[in-house]
Protein backbone atom coordinates (compact mmCIF):
# COMPACT_ATOMS: atom_id res chain seq x y z
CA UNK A 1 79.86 63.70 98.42
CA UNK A 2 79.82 62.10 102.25
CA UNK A 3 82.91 60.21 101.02
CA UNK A 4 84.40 62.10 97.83
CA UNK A 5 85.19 65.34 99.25
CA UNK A 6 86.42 64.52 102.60
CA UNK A 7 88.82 62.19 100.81
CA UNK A 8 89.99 64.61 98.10
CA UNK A 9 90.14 67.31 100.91
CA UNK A 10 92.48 65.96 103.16
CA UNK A 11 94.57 63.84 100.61
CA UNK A 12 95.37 67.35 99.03
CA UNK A 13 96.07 69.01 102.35
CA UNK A 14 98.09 65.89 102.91
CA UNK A 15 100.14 66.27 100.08
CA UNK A 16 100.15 70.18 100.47
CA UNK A 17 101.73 69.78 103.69
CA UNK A 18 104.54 67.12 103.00
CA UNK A 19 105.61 69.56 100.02
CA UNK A 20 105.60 72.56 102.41
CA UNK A 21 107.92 70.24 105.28
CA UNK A 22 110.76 69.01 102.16
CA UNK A 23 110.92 72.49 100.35
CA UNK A 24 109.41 75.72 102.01
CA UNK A 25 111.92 77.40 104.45
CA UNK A 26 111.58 81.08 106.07
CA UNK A 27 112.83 83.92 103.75
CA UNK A 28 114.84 86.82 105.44
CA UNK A 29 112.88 89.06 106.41
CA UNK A 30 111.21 92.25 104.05
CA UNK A 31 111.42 95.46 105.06
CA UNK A 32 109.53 97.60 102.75
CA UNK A 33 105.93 97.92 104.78
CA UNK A 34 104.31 95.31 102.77
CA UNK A 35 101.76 94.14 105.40
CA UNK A 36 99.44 96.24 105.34
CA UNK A 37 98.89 95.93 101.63
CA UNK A 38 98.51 91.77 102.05
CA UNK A 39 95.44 92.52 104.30
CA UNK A 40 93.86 94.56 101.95
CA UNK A 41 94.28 91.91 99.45
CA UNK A 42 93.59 89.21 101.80
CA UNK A 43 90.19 91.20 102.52
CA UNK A 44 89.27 91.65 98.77
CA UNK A 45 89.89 87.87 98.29
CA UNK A 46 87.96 86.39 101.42
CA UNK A 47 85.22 89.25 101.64
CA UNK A 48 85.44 91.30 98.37
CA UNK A 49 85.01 88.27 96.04
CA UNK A 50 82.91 85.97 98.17
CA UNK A 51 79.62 88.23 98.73
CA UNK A 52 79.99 89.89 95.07
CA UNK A 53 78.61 86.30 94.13
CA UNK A 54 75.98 86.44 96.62
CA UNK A 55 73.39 88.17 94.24
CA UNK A 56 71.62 84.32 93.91
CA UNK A 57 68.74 84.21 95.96
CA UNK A 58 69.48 81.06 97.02
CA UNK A 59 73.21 80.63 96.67
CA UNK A 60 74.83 82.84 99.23
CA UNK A 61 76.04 79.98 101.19
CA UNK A 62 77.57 78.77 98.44
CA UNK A 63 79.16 81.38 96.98
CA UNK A 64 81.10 83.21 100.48
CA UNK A 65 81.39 79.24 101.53
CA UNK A 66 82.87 77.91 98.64
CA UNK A 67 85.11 80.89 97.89
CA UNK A 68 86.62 80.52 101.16
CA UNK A 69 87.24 77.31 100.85
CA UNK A 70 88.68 77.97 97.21
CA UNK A 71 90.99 80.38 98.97
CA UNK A 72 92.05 78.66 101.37
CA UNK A 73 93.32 75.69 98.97
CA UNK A 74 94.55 77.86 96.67
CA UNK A 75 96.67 80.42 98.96
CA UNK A 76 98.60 77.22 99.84
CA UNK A 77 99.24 75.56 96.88
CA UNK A 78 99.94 79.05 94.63
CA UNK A 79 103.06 79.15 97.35
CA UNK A 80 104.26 76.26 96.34
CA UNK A 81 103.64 76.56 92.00
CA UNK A 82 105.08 79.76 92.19
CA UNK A 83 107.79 78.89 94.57
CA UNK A 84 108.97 75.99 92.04
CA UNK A 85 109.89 78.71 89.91
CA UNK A 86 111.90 80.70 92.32
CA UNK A 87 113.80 78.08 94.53
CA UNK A 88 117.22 78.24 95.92
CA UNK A 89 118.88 75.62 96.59
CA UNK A 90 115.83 73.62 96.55
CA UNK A 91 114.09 75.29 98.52
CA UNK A 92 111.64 77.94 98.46
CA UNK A 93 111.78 80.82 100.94
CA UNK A 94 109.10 82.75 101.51
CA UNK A 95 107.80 86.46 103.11
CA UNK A 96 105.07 88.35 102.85
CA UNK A 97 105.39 89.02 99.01
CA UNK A 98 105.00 85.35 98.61
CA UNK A 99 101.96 85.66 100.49
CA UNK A 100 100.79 88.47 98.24
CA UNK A 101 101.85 86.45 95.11
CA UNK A 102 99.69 83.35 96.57
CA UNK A 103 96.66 85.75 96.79
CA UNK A 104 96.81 86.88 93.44
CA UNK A 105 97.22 83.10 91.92
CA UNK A 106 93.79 82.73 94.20
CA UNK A 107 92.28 85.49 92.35
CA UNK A 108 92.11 84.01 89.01
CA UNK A 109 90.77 81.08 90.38
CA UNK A 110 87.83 82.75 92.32
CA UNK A 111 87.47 84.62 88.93
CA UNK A 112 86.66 81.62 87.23
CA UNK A 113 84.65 80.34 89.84
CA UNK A 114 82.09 83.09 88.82
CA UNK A 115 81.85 81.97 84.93
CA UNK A 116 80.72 78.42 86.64
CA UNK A 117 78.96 79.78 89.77
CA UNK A 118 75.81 77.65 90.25
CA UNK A 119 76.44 74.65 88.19
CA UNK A 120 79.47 73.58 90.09
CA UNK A 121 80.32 71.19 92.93
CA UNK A 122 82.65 71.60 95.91
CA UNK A 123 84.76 68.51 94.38
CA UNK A 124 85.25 70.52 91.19
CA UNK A 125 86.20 73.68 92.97
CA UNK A 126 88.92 71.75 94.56
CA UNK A 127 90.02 70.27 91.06
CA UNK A 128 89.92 73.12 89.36
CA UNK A 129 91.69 75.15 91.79
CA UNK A 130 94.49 72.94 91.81
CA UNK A 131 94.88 72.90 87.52
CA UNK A 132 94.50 76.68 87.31
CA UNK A 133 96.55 77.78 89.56
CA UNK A 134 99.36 75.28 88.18
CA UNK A 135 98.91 76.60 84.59
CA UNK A 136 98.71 80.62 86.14
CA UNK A 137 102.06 79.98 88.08
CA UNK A 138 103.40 78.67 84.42
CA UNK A 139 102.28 81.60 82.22
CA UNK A 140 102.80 84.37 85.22
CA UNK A 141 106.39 83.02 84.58
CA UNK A 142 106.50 83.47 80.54
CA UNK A 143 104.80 86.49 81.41
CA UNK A 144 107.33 88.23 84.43
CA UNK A 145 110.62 86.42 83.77
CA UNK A 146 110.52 85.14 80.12
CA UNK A 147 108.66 88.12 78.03
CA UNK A 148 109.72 90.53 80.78
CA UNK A 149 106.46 92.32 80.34
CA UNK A 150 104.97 94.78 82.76
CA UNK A 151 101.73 93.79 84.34
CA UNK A 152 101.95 95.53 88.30
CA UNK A 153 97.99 95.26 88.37
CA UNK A 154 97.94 91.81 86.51
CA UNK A 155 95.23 93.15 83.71
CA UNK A 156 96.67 90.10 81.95
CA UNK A 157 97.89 87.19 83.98
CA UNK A 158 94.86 87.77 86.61
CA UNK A 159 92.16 89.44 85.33
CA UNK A 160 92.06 88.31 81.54
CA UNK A 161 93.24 84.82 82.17
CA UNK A 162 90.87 83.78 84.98
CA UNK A 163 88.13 85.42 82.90
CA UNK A 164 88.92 83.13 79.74
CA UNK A 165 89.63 80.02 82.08
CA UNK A 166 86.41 80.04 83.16
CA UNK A 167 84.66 80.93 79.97
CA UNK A 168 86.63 77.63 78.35
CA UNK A 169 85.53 75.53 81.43
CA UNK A 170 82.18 77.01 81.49
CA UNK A 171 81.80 76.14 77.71
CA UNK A 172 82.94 72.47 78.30
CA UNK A 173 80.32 72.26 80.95
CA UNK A 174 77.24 73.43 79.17
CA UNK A 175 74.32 71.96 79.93
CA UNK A 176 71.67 72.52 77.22
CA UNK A 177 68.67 71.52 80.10
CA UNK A 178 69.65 75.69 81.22
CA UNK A 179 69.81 77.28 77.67
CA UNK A 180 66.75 79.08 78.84
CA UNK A 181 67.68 79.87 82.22
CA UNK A 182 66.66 77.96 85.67
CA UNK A 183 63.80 78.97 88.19
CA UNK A 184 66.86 80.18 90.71
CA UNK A 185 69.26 81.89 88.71
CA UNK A 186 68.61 85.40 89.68
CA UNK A 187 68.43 88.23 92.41
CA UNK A 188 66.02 89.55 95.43
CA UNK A 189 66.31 93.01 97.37
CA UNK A 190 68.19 91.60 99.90
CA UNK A 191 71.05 89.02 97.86
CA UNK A 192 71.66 91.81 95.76
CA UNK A 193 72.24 94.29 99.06
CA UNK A 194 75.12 91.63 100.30
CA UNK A 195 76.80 91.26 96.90
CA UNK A 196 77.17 95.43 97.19
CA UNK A 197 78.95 94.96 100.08
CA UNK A 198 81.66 92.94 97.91
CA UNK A 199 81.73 95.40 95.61
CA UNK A 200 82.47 98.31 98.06
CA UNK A 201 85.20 96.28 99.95
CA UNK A 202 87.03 95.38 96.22
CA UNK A 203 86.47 99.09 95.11
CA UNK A 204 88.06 100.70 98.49
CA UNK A 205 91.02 97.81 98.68
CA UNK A 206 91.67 97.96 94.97
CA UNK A 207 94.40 100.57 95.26
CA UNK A 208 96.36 97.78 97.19
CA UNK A 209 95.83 95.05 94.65
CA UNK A 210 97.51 97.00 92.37
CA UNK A 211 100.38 98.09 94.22
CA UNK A 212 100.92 95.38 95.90
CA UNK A 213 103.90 94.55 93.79
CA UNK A 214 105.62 97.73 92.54
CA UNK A 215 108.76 97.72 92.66
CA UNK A 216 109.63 100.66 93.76
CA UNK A 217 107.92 103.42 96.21
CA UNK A 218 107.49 105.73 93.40
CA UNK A 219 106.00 103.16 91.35
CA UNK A 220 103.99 101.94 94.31
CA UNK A 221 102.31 105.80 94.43
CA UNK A 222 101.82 105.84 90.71
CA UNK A 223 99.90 102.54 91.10
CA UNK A 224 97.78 104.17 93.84
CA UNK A 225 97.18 107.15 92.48
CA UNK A 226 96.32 105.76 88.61
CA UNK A 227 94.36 103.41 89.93
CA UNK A 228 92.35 105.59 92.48
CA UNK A 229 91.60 107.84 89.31
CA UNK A 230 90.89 105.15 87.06
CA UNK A 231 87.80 103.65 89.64
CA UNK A 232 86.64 106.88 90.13
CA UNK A 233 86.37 107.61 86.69
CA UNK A 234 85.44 104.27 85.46
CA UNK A 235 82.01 104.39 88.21
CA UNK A 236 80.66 107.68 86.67
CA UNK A 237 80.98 106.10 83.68
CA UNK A 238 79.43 103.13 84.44
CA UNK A 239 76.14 104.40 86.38
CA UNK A 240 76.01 106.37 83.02
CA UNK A 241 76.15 103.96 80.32
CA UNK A 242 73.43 101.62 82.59
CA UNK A 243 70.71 104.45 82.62
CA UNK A 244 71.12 104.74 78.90
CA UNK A 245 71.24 101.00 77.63
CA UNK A 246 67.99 100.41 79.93
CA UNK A 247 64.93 100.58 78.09
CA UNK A 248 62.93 102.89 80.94
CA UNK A 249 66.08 104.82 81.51
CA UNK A 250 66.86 103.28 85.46
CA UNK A 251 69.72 101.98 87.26
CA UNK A 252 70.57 98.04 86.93
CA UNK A 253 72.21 96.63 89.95
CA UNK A 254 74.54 94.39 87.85
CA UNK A 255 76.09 96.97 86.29
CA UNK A 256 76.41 99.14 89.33
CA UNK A 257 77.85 95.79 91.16
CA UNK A 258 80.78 94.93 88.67
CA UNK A 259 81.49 97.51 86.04
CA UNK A 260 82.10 100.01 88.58
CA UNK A 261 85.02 97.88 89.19
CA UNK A 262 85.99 97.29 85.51
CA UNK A 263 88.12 100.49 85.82
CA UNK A 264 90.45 99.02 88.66
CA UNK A 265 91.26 96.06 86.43
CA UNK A 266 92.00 97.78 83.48
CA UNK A 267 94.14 100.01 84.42
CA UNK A 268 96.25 96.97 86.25
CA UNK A 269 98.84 96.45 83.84
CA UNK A 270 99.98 100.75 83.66
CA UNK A 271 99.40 101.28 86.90
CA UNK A 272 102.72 101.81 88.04
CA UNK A 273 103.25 103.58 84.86
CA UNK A 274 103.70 107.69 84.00
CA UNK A 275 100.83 107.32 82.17
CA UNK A 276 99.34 110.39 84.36
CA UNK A 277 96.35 110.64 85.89
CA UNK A 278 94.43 111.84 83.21
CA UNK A 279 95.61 108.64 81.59
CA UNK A 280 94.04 106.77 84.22
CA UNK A 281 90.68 108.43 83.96
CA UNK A 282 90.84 107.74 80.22
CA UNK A 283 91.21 103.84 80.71
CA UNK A 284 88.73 103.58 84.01
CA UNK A 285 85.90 105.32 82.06
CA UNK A 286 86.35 103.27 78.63
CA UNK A 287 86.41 100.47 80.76
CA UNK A 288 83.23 101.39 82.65
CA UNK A 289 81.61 101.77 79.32
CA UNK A 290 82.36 98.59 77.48
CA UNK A 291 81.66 96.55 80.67
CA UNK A 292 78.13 98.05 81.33
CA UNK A 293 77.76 97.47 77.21
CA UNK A 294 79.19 93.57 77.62
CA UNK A 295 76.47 92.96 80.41
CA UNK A 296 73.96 94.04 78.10
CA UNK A 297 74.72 92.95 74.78
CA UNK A 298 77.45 89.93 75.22
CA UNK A 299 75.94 88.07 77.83
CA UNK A 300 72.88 87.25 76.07
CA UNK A 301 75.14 86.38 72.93
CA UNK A 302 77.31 84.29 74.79
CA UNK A 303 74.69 81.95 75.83
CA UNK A 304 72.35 81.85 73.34
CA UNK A 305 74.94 81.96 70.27
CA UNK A 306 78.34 80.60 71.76
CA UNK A 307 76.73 77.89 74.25
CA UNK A 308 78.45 80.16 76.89
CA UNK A 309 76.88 80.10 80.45
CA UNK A 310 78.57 82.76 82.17
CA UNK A 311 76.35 83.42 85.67
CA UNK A 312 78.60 86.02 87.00
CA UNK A 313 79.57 88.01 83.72
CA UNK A 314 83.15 88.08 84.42
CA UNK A 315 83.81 88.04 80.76
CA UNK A 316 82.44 91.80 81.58
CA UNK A 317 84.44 92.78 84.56
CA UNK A 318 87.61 91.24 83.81
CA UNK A 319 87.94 89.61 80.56
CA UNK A 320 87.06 92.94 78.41
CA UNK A 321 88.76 95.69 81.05
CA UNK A 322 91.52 93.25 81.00
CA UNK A 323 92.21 92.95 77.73
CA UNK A 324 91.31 96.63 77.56
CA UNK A 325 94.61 96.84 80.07
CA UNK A 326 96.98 94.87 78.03
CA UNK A 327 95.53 96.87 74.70
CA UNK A 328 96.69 100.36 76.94
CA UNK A 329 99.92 98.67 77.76
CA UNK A 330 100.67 98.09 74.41
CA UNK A 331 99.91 101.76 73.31
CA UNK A 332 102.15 102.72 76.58
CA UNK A 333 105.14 101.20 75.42
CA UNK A 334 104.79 102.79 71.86
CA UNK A 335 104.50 105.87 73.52
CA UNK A 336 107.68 104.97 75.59
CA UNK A 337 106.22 106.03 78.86
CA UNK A 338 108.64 103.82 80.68
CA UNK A 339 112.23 103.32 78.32
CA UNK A 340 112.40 99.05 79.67
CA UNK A 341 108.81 98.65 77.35
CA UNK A 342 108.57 96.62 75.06
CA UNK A 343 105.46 96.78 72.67
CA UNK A 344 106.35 93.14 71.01
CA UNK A 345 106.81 92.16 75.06
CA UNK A 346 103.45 93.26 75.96
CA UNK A 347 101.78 92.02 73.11
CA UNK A 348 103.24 88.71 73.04
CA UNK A 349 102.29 88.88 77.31
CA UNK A 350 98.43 89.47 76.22
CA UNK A 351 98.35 86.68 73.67
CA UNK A 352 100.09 83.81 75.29
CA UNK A 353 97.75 84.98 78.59
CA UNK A 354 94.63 84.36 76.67
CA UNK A 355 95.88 81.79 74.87
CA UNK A 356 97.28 79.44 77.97
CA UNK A 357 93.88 80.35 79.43
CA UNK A 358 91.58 78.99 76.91
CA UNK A 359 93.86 75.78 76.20
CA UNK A 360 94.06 75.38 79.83
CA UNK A 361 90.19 75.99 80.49
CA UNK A 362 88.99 73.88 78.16
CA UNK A 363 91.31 70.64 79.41
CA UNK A 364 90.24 71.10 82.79
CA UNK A 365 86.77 71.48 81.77
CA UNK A 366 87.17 67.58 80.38
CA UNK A 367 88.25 66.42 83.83
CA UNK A 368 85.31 68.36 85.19
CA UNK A 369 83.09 66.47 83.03
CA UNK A 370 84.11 63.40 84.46
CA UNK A 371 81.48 61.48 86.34
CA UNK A 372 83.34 61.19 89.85
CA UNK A 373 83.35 64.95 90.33
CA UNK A 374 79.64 65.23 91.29
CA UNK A 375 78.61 68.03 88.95
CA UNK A 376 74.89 69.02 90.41
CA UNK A 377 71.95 67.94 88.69
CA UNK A 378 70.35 70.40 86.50
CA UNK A 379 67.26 70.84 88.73
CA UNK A 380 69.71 71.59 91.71
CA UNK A 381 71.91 73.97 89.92
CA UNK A 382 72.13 77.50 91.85
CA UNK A 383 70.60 76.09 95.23
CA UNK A 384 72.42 75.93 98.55
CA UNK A 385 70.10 73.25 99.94
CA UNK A 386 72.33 70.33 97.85
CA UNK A 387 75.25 70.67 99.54
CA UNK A 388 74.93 72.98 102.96
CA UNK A 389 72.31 72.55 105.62
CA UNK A 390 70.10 75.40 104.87
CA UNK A 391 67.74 76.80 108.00
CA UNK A 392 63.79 76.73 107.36
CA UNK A 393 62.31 79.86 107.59
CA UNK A 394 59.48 79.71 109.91
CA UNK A 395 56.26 81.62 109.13
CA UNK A 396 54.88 84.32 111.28
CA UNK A 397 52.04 83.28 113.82
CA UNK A 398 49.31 85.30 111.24
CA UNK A 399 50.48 84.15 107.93
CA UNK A 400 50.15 80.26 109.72
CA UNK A 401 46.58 81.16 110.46
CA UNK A 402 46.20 83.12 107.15
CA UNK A 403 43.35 85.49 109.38
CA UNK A 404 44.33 89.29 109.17
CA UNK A 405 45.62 90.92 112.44
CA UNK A 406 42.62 92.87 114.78
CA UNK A 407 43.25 95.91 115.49
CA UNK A 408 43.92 96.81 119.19
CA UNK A 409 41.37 98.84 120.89
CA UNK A 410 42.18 102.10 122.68
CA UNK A 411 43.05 101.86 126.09
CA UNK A 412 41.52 104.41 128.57
């Protein structure tokens, strides 16, 4: 690692920046207020995604580390991918909407990253960054320019096609040494208090995600408002559906830390839609349902049945709600809620989305396998102390002495 990743690290920002000096250029500049919707997203990818992975107990360096530095690869090099498909004159001109579009190719990534979460090293971050978000920019184009499909919220090219990226890697990975689980792959009071906060920052900010995009300011509202409906709904839902799966009727944390969110993503691909807003609420709480009931039932299945190990469930949060969102895009266009939709469009969108994802997660998952990437050993797997200088915690004066504290006499 000493040598590896510093190499690969600054060879790719290397090459990263003698693309950027040949083809990227300034674009004119955009004046719909678009700003203040790229710092919500910014904040849902940095903050939102990075501590909703801290619930390891001893992975939270890791997980808001390694996501940042994800991001940080991947903002750059998603310019350039989806750039190649835009350029003038050869050259690519960007704005702020680039910047947004950039994000969103980051997204799927950091969505895979939490099918692998644990069992990965830096090195294959950085690799796997790089192939996703080459094969994203390549089907978000068969996707938005060939099919012409609608997908504002990205249900499809994000949310479903990071989810079965990493599900394909994660399955080309397995290890059979953690069929049963390892020591630290789980939760304590306080990890699962800091992965919260990720889920509060992605549930106020998703709104923006969503909207991001739309192309116009009507469309823009819709997105808002249908999406604002659908997380609301989607969370009642959700707290629901965990008190009755659970054997002694009580909350699970999991549930109430992702598929309270499952609504958002669902409802990505009609969000800009007239579906109306008790449309919304209809796709947010079927979504809340079937992600709470994925946690419970799939999981388990995955791994034990399908050799699947997926730490962060994301095949729950946004595989499921997002092909629940291409399903309700499909029955939107037979409805003709919008007169440009086409149901062959947006069913042709949702298969060549899962399809590209699966091919393209299960090649990279080969090159992951390969020795020089420094894949953790199994004993290691979902522990900081392998790759980050971790502090010691030091133990109080009385627990050193292990002799019980004497009480203080009254003073008079």
């Amino acid at each position: 690692m000493r040598i590896k990743f510093p190499i690969l690290a600054v060879f790719l920002e290397v090459v990263i920046i003698s693309l950027f000096g040949v083809f990227v250029k300034y674009d004119t500049v955009d004046r719909r207020q678009v700003y203040p919707l790229f710092q919500d997203v910014h904040v849902m990818i940095f903050v939102g995604f990075g501590f909703l992975m801290t619930f390891l107990k001893k992975y939270g360096f890791s997980s808001v580390g390694i996501n940042f530095l994800v991001a940080a690869l991947g903002l750059q090099w998603g310019i350039l991918l989806q750039g190649f498909w835009h350029m003038h004159s050869n050259e690519i001109h960007i704005n702020i909407g680039s910047m947004i579009n950039a994000d969103f190719s980051t997204a799927a990534v950091l969505i895979s990253f939490g099918a692998v979460l644990g069992r990965t090293s830096p090195i294959q971050m950085l690799i796997m960054a790089i192939f996703e978000i080459t094969i994203f920019a390549c089907n978000e184009h068969l996707v938005v320019s060939v099919l012409q499909a609608t997908d504002t919220g990205a249900s499809m090219t994000i949310h479903a096609f990071g989810a079965y990226f990493g599900l394909a890697v994660a399955r080309v990975i397995y290890r059979p040494a953690l069929r049963n689980g390892h020591k630290n792959e789980g939760s304590v009071y306080n990890s699962d208090m800091f992965a919260m906060i990720g889920t509060l920052f992605l549930w106020l900010f998703w709104p923006s995600f969503n909207s991001a995009v739309a192309a116009t300011a009507d469309a823009q509202q819709r997105a808002i408002i249908n999406t604002y409906f659908a997380l609301a709904a989607g969370t009642l839902t959700a707290f629901a559906t965990s008190i009755l799966v659970e054997g002694r009727g009580k909350l699970d944390m999991v549930h109430i830390q992702n598929a309270t969110l499952a609504g958002g993503v669902a409802v990505g691909s009609c969000a800009d839609l007239n579906i109306l807003p008790f449309g919304a609420m209809l796709i947010g709480s079927t979504a809340g349902f079937i992600s709470v009931a994925g946690f419970k039932y799939l999981t388990p299945f995955f791994a034990s049945k399908l050799k699947i190990q997926d730490t962060c469930g994301v095949h729950n949060l946004h595989g499921l709600p997002g092909l629940l969102g291409g399903i309700a895009s499909i029955i939107a266009a037979a409805l003709q809620v919008e007169n440009n939709l086409s149901t062959g469009m947006q069913a042709a969108a949702l298969g060549c989305s899962i399809a590209i994802a699966l091919v393209g997660g299960a090649f990279t998952g080969l090159i992951l396998h390969l020795p020089f990437c420094e894949q953790p050993p199994d004993q290691n797997c979902y522990d900081d102390s392998v790759y980050w200088e971790v502090p010691i915690e030091e133990p109080s004066y009385e627990s050193s002495f292990h002799l019980p504290r004497e009480p203080q006499q009254a003073q008079h």
